[in-house]
PDB file of N, CA and C in Angstrom:
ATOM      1  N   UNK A   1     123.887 128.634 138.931  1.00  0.00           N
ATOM      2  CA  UNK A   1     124.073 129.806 138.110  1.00  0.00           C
ATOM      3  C   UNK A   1     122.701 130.425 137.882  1.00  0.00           C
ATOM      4  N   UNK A   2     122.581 131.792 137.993  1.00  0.00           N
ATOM      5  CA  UNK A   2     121.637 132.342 138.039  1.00  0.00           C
ATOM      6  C   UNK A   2     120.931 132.280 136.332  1.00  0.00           C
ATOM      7  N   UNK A   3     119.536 132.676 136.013  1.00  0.00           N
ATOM      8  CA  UNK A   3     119.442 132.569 134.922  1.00  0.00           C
ATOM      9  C   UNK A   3     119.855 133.586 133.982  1.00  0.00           C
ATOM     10  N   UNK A   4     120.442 134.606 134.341  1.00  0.00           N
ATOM     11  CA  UNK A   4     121.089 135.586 133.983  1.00  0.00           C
ATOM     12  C   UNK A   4     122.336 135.627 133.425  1.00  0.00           C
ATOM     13  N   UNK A   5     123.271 134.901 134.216  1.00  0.00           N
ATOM     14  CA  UNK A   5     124.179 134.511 134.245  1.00  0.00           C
ATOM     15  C   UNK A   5     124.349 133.454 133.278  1.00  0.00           C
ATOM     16  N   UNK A   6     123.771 132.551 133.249  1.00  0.00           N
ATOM     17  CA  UNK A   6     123.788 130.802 132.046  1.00  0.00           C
ATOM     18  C   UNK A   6     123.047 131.818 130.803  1.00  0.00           C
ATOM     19  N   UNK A   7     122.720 132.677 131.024  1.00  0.00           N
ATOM     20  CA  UNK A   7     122.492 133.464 129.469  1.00  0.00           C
ATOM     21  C   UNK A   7     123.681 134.389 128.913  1.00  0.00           C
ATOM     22  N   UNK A   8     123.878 134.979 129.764  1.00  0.00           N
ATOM     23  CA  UNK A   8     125.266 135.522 129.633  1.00  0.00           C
ATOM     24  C   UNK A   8     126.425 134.710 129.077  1.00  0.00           C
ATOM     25  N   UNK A   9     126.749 133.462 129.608  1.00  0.00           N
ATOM     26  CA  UNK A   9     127.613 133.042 129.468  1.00  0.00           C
ATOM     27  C   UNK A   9     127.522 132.447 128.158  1.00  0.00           C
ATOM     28  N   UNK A  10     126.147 131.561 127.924  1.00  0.00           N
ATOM     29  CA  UNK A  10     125.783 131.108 126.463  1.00  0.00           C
ATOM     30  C   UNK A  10     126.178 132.708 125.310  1.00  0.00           C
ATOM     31  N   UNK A  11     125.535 133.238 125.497  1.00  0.00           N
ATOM     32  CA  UNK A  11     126.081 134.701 124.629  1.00  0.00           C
ATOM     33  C   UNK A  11     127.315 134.964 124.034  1.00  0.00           C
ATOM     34  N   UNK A  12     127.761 134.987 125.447  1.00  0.00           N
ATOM     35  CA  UNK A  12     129.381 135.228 125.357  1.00  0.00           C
ATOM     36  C   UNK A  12     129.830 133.867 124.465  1.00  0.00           C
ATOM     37  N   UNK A  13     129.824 132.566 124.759  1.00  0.00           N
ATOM     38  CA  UNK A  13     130.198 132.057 123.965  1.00  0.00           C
ATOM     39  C   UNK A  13     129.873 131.720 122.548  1.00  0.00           C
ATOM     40  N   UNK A  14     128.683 132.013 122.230  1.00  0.00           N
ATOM     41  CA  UNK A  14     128.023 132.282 120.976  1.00  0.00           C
ATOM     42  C   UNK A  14     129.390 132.888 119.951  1.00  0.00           C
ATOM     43  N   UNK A  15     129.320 134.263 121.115  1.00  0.00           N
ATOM     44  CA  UNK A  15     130.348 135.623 120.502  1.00  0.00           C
ATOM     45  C   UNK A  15     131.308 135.287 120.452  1.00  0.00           C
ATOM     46  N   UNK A  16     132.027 134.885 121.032  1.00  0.00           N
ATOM     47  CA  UNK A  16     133.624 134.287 120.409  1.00  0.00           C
ATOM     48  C   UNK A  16     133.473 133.359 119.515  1.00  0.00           C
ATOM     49  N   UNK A  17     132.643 132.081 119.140  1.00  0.00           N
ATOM     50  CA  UNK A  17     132.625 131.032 118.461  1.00  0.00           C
ATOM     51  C   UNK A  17     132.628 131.901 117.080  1.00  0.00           C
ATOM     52  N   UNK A  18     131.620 132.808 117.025  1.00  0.00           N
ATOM     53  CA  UNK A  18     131.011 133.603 115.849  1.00  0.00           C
ATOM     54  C   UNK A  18     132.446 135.064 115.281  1.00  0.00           C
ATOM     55  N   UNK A  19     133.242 135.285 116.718  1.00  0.00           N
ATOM     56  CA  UNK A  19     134.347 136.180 116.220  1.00  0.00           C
ATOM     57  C   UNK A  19     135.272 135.399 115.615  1.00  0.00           C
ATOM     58  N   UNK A  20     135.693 133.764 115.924  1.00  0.00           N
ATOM     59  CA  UNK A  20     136.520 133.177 115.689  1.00  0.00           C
ATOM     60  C   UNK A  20     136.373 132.939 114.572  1.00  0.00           C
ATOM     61  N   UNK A  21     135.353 132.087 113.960  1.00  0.00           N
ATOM     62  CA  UNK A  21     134.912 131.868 112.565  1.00  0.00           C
ATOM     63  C   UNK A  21     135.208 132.531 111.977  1.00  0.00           C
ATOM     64  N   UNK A  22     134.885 133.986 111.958  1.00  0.00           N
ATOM     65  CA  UNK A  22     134.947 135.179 111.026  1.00  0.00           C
ATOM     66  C   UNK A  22     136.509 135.854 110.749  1.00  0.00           C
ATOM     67  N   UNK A  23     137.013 135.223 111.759  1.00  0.00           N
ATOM     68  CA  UNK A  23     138.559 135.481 111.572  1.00  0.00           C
ATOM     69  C   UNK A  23     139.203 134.724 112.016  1.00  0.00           C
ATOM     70  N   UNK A  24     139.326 133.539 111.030  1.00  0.00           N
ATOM     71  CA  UNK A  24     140.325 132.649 111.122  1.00  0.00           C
ATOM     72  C   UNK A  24     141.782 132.657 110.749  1.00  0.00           C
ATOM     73  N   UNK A  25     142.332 133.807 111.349  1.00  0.00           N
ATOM     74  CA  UNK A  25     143.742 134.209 111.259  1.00  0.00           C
ATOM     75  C   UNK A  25     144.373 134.528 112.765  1.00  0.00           C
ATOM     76  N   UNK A  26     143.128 134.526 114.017  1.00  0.00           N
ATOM     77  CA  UNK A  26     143.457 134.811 115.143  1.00  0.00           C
ATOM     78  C   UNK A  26     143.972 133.455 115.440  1.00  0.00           C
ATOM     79  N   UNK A  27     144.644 133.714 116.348  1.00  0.00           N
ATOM     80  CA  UNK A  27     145.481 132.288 117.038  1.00  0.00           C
ATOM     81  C   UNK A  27     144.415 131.763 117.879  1.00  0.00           C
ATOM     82  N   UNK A  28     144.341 130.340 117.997  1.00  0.00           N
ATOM     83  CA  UNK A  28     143.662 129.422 119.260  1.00  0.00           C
ATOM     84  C   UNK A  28     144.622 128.621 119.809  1.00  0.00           C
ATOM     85  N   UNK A  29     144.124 128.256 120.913  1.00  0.00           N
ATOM     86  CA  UNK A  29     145.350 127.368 122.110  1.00  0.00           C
ATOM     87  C   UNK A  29     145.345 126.791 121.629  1.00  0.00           C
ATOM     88  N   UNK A  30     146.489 126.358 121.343  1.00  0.00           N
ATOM     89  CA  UNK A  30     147.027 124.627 121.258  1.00  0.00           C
ATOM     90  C   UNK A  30     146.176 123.660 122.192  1.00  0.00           C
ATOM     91  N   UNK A  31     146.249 123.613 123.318  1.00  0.00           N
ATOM     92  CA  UNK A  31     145.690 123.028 124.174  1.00  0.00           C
ATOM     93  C   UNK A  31     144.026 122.621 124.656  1.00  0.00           C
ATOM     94  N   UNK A  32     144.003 121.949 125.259  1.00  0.00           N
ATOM     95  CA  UNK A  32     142.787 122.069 125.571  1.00  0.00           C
ATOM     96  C   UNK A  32     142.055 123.249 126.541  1.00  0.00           C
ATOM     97  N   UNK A  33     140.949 123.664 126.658  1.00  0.00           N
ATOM     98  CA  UNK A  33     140.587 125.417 127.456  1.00  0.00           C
ATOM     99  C   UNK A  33     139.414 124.160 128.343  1.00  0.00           C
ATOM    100  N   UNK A  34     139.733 124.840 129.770  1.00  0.00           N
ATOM    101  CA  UNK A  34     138.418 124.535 130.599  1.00  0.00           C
ATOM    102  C   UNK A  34     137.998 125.037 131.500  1.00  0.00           C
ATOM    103  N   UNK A  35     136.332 125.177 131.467  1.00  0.00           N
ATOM    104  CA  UNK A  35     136.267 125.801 131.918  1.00  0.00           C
ATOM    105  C   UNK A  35     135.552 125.289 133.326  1.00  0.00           C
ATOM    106  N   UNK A  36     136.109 125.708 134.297  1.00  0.00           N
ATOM    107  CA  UNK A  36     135.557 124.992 135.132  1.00  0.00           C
ATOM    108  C   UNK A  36     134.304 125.974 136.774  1.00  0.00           C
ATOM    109  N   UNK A  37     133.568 125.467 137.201  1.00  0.00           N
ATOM    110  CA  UNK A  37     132.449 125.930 137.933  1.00  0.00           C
ATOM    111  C   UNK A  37     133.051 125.633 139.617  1.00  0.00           C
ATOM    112  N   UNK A  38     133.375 126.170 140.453  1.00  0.00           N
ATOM    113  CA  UNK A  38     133.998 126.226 141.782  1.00  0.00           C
ATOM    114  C   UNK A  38     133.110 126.460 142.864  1.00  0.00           C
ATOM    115  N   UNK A  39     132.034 125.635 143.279  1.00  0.00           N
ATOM    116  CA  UNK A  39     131.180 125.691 144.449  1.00  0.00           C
ATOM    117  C   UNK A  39     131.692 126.966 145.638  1.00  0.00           C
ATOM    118  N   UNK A  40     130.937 127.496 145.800  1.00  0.00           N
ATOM    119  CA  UNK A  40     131.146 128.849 146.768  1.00  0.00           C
ATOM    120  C   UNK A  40     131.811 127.877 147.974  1.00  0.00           C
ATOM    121  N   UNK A  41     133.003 128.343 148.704  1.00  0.00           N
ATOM    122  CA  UNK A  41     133.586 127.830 150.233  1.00  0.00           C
ATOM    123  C   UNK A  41     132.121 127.546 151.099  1.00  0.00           C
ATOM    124  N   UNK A  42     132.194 126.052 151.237  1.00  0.00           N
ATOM    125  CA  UNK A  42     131.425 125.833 152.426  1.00  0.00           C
ATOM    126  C   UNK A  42     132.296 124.378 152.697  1.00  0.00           C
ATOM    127  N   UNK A  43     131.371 123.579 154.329  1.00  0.00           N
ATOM    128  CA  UNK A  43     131.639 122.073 154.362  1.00  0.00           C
ATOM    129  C   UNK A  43     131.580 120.897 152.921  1.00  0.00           C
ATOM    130  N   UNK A  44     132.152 120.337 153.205  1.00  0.00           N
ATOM    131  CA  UNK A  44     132.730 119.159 151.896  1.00  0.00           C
ATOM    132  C   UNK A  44     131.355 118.580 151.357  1.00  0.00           C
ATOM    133  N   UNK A  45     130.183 117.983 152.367  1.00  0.00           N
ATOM    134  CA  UNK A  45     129.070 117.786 152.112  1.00  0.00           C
ATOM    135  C   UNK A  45     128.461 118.563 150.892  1.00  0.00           C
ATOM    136  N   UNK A  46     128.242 119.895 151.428  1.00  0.00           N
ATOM    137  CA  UNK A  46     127.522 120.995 150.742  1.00  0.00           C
ATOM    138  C   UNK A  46     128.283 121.577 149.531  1.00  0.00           C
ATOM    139  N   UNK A  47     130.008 121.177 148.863  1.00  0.00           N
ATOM    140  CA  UNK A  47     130.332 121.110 148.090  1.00  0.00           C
ATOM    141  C   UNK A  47     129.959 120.319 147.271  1.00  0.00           C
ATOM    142  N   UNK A  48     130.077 118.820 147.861  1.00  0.00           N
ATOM    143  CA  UNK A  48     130.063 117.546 147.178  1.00  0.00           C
ATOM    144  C   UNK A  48     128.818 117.591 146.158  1.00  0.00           C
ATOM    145  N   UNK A  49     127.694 118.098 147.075  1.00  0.00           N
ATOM    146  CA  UNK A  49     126.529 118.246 146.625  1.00  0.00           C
ATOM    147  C   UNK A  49     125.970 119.306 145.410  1.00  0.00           C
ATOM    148  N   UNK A  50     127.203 120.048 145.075  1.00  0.00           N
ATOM    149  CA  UNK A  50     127.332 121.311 143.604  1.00  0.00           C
ATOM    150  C   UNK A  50     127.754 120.159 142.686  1.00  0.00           C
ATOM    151  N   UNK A  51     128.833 119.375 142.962  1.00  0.00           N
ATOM    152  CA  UNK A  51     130.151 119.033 141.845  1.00  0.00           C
ATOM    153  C   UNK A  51     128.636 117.971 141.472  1.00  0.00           C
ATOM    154  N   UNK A  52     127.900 117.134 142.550  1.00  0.00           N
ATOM    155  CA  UNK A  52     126.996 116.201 141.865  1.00  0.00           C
ATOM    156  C   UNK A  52     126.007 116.518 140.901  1.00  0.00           C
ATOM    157  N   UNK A  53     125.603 117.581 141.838  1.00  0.00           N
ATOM    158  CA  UNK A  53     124.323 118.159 140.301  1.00  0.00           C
ATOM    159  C   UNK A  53     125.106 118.679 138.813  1.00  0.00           C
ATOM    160  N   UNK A  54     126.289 119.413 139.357  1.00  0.00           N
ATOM    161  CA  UNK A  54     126.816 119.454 137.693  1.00  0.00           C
ATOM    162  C   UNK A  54     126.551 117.726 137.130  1.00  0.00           C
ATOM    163  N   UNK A  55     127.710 117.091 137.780  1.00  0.00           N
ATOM    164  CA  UNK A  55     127.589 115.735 137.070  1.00  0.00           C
ATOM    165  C   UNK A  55     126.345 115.042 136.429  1.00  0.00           C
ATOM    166  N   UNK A  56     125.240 115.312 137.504  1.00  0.00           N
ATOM    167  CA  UNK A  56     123.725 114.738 137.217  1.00  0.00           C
ATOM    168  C   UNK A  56     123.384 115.160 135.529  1.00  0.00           C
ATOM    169  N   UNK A  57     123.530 117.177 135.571  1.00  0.00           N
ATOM    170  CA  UNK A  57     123.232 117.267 134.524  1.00  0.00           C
ATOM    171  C   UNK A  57     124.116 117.055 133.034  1.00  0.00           C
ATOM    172  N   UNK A  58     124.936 117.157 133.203  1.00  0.00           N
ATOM    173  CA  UNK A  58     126.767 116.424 132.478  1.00  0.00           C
ATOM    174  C   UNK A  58     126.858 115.280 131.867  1.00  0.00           C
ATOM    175  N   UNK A  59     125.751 114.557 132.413  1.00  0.00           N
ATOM    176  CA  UNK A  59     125.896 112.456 132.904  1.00  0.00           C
ATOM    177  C   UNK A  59     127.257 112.488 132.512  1.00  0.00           C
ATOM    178  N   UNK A  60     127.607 112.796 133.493  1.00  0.00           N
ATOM    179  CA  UNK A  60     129.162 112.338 133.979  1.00  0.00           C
ATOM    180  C   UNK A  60     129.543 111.612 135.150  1.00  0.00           C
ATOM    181  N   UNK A  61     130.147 111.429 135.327  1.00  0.00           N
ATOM    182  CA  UNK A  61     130.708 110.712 136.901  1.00  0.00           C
ATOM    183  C   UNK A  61     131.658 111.691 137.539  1.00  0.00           C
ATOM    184  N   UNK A  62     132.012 111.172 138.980  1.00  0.00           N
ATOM    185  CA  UNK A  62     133.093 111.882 139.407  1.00  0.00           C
ATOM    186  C   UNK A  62     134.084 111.227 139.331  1.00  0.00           C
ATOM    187  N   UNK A  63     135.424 112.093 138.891  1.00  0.00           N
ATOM    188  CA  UNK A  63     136.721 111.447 138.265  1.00  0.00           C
ATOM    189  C   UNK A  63     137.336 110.697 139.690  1.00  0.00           C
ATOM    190  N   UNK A  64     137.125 109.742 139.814  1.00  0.00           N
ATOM    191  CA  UNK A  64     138.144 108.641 141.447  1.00  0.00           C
ATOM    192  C   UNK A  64     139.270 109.457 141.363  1.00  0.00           C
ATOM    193  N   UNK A  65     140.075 109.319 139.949  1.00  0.00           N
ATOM    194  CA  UNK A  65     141.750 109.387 139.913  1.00  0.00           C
ATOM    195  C   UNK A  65     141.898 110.995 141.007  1.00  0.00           C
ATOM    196  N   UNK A  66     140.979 112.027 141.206  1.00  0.00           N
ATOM    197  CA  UNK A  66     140.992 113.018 141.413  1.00  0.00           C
ATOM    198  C   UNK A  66     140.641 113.178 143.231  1.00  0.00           C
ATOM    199  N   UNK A  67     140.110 112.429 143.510  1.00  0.00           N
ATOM    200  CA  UNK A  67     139.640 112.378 145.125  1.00  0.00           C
ATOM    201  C   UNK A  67     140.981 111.873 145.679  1.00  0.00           C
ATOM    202  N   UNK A  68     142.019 111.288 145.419  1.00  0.00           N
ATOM    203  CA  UNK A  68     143.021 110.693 146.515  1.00  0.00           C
ATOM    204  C   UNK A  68     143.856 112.250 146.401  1.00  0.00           C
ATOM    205  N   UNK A  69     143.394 113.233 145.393  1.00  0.00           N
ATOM    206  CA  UNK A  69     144.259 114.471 145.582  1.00  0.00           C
ATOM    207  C   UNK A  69     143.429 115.592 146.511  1.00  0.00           C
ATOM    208  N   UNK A  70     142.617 115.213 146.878  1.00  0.00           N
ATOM    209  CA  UNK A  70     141.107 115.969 147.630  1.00  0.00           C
ATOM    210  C   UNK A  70     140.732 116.818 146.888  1.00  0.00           C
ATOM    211  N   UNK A  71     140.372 116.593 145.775  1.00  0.00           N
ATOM    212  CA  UNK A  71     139.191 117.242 144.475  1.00  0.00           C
ATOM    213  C   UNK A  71     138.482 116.260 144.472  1.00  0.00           C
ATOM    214  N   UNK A  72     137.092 116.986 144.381  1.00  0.00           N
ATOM    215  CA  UNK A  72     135.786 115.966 143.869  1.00  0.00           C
ATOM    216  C   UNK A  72     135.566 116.341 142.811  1.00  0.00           C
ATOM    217  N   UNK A  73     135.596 116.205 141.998  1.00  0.00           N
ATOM    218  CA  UNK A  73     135.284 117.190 140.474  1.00  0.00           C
ATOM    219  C   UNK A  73     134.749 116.019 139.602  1.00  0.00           C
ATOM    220  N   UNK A  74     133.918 116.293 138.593  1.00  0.00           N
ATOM    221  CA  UNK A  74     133.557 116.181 137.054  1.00  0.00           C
ATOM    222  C   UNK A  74     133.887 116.581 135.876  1.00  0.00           C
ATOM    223  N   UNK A  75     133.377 116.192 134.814  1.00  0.00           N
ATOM    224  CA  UNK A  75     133.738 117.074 133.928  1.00  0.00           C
ATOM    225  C   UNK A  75     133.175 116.716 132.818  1.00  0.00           C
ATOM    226  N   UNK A  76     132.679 117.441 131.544  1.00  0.00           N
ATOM    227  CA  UNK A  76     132.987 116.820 130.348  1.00  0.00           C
ATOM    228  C   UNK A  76     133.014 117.824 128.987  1.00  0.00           C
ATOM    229  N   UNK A  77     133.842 116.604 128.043  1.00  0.00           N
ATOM    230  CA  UNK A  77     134.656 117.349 126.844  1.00  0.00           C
ATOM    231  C   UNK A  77     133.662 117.478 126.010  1.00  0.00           C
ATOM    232  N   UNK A  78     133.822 118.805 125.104  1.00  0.00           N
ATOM    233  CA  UNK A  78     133.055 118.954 123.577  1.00  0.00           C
ATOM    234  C   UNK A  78     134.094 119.358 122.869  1.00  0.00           C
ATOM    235  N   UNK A  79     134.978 118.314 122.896  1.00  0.00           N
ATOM    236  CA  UNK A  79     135.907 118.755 121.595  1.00  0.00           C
ATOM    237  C   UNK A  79     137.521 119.104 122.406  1.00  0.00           C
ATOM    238  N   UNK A  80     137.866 120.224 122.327  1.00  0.00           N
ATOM    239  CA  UNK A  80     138.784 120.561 122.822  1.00  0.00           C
ATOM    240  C   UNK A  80     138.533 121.466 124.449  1.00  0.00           C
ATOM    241  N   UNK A  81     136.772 121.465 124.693  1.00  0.00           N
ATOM    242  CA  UNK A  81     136.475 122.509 125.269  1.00  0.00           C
ATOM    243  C   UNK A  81     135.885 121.475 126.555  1.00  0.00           C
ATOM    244  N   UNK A  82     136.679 121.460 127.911  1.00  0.00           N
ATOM    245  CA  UNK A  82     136.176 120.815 128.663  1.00  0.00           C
ATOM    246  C   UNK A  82     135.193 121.872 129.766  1.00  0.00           C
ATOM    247  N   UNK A  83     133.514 121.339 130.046  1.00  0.00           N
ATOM    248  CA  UNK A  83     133.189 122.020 131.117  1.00  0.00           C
ATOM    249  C   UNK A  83     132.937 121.072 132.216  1.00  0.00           C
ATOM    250  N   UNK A  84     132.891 121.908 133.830  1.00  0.00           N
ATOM    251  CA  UNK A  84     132.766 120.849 134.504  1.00  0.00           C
ATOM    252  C   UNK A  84     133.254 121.533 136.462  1.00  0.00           C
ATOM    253  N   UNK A  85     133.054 121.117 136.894  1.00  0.00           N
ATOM    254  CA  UNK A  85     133.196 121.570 138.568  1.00  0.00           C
ATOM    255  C   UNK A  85     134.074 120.579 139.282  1.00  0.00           C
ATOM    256  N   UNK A  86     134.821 121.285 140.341  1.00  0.00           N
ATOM    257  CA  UNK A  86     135.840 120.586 141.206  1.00  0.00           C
ATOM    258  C   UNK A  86     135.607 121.543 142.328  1.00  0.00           C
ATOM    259  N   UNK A  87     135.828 120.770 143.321  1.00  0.00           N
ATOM    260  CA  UNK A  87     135.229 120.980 144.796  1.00  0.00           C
ATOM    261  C   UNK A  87     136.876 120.735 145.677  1.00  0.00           C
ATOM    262  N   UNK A  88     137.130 121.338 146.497  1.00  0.00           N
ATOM    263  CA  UNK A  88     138.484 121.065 146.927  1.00  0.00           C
ATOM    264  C   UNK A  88     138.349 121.329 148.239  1.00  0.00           C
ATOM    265  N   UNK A  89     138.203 119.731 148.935  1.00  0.00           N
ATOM    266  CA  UNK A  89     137.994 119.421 150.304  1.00  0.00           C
ATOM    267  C   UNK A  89     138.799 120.124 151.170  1.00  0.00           C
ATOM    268  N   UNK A  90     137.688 120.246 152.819  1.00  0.00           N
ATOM    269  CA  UNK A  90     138.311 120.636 153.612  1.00  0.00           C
ATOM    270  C   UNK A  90     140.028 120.038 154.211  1.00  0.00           C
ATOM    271  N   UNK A  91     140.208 118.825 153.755  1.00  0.00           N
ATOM    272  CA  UNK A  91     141.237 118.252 154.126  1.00  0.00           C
ATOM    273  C   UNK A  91     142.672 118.865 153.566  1.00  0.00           C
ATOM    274  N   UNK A  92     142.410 118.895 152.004  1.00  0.00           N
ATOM    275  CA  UNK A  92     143.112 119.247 150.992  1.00  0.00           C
ATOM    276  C   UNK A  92     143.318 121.076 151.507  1.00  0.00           C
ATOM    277  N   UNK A  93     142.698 121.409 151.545  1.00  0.00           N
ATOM    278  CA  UNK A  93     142.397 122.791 151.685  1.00  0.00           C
ATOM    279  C   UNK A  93     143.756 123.038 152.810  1.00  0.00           C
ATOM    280  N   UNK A  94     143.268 122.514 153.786  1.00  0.00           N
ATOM    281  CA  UNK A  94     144.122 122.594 154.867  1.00  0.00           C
ATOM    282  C   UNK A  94     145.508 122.278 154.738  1.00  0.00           C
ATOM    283  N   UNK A  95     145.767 120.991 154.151  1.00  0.00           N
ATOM    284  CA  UNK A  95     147.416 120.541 153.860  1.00  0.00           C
ATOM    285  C   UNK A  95     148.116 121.448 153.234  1.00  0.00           C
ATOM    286  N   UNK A  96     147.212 122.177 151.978  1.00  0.00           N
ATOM    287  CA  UNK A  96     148.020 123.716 150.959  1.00  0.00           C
ATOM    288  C   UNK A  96     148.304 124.205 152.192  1.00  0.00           C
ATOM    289  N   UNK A  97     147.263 124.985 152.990  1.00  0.00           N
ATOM    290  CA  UNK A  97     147.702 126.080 153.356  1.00  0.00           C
ATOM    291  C   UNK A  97     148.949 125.685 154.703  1.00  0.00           C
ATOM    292  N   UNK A  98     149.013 124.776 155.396  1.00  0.00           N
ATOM    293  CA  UNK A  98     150.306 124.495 156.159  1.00  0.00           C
ATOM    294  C   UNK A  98     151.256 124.373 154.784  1.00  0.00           C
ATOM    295  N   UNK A  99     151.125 123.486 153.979  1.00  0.00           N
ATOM    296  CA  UNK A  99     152.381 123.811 153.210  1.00  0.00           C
ATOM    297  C   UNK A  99     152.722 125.748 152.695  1.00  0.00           C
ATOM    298  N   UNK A 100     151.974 126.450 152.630  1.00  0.00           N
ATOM    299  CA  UNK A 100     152.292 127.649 152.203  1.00  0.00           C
ATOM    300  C   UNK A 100     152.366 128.312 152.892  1.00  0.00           C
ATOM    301  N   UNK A 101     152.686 127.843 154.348  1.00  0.00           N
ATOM    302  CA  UNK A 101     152.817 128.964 155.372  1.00  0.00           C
ATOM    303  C   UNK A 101     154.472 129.163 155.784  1.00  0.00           C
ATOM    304  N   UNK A 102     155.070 128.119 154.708  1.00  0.00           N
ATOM    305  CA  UNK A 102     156.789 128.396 154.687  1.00  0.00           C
ATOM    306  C   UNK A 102     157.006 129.180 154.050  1.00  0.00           C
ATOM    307  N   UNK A 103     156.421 129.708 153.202  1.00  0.00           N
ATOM    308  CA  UNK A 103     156.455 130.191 151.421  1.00  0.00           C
ATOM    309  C   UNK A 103     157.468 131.541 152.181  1.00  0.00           C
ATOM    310  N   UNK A 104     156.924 132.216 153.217  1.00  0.00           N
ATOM    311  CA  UNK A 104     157.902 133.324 153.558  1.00  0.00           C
ATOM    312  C   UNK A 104     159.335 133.056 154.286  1.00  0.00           C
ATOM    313  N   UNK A 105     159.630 132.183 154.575  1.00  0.00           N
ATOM    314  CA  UNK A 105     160.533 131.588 155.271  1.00  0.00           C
ATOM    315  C   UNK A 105     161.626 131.079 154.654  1.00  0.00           C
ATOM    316  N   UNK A 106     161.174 130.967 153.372  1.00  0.00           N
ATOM    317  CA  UNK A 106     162.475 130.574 152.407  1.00  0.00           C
ATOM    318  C   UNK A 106     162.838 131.553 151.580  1.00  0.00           C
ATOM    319  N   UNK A 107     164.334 132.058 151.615  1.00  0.00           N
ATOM    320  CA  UNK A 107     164.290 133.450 150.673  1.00  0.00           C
ATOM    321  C   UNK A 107     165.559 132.758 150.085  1.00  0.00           C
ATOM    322  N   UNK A 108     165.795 133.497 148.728  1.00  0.00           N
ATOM    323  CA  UNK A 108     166.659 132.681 147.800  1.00  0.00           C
ATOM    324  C   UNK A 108     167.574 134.312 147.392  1.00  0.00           C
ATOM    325  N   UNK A 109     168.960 134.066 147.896  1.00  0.00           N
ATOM    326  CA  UNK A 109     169.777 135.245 146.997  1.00  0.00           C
ATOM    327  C   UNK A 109     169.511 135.366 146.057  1.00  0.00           C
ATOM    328  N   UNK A 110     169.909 137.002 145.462  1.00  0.00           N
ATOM    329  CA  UNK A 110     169.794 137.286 143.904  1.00  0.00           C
ATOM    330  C   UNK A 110     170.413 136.441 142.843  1.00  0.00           C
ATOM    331  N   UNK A 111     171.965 136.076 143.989  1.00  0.00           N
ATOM    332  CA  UNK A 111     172.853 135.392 143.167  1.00  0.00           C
ATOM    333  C   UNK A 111     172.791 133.779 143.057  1.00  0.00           C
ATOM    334  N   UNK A 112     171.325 133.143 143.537  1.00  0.00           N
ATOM    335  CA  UNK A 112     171.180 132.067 143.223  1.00  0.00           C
ATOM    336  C   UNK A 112     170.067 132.090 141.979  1.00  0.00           C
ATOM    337  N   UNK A 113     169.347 132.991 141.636  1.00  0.00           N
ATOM    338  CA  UNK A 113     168.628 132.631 140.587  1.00  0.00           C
ATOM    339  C   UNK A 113     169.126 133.238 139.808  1.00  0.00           C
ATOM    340  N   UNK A 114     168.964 131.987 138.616  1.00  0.00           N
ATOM    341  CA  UNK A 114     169.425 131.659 137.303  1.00  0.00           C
ATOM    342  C   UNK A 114     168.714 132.565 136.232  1.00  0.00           C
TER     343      UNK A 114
END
């Protein structure tokens, strides 16, 4: 991230933390929000090698449970607010897109959806 950018973004979140406070009548997710950092498309190597330096600086690890799905990713929580990078191997990459190359091939009558 450029240094422009990691200022920006600190800002921005400054600014919501600081709008939220001030009006604590706006709704927040239930859930947890994350935000996550997506290495520009290249080879798995030269991914692997984004998701690590997040982690390096994170001291995090990379999540195992997440590689048998071909994500390399990290992460970590401050609260409800997870940050963190996932990398989504050439392998993985490939299996979506044969699976979504039926996506046009299956058409469903009007009179089957509910």
């Amino acid at each position: 991230m450029t240094h422009d950018r990691h200022s920006a973004l600190i800002a921005g979140l400054r600014d919501l933390a600081d709008f939220l406070d001030a009006n604590p009548g706006v709704p927040v997710p239930s859930t947890e929000i994350a935000i996550t950092v997506y290495p520009p498309r290249a080879d798995d190597k030269e991914m692997r090698a984004v998701v690590d330096t997040m982690a390096a600086g994170l001291g995090t690890e990379i999540k195992p449970n997440d590689l048998s799905h071909g994500h390399y990713s990290t992460c970590r929580s401050f609260g409800p607010v997870q940050y963190g990078a996932v990398a989504t191997m050439r392998e993985a990459r490939e299996r979506y897109a044969a699976q979504s190359s039926y996506e046009d091939n299956v058409q469903v009558s009007p009179s089957q959806v509910a």
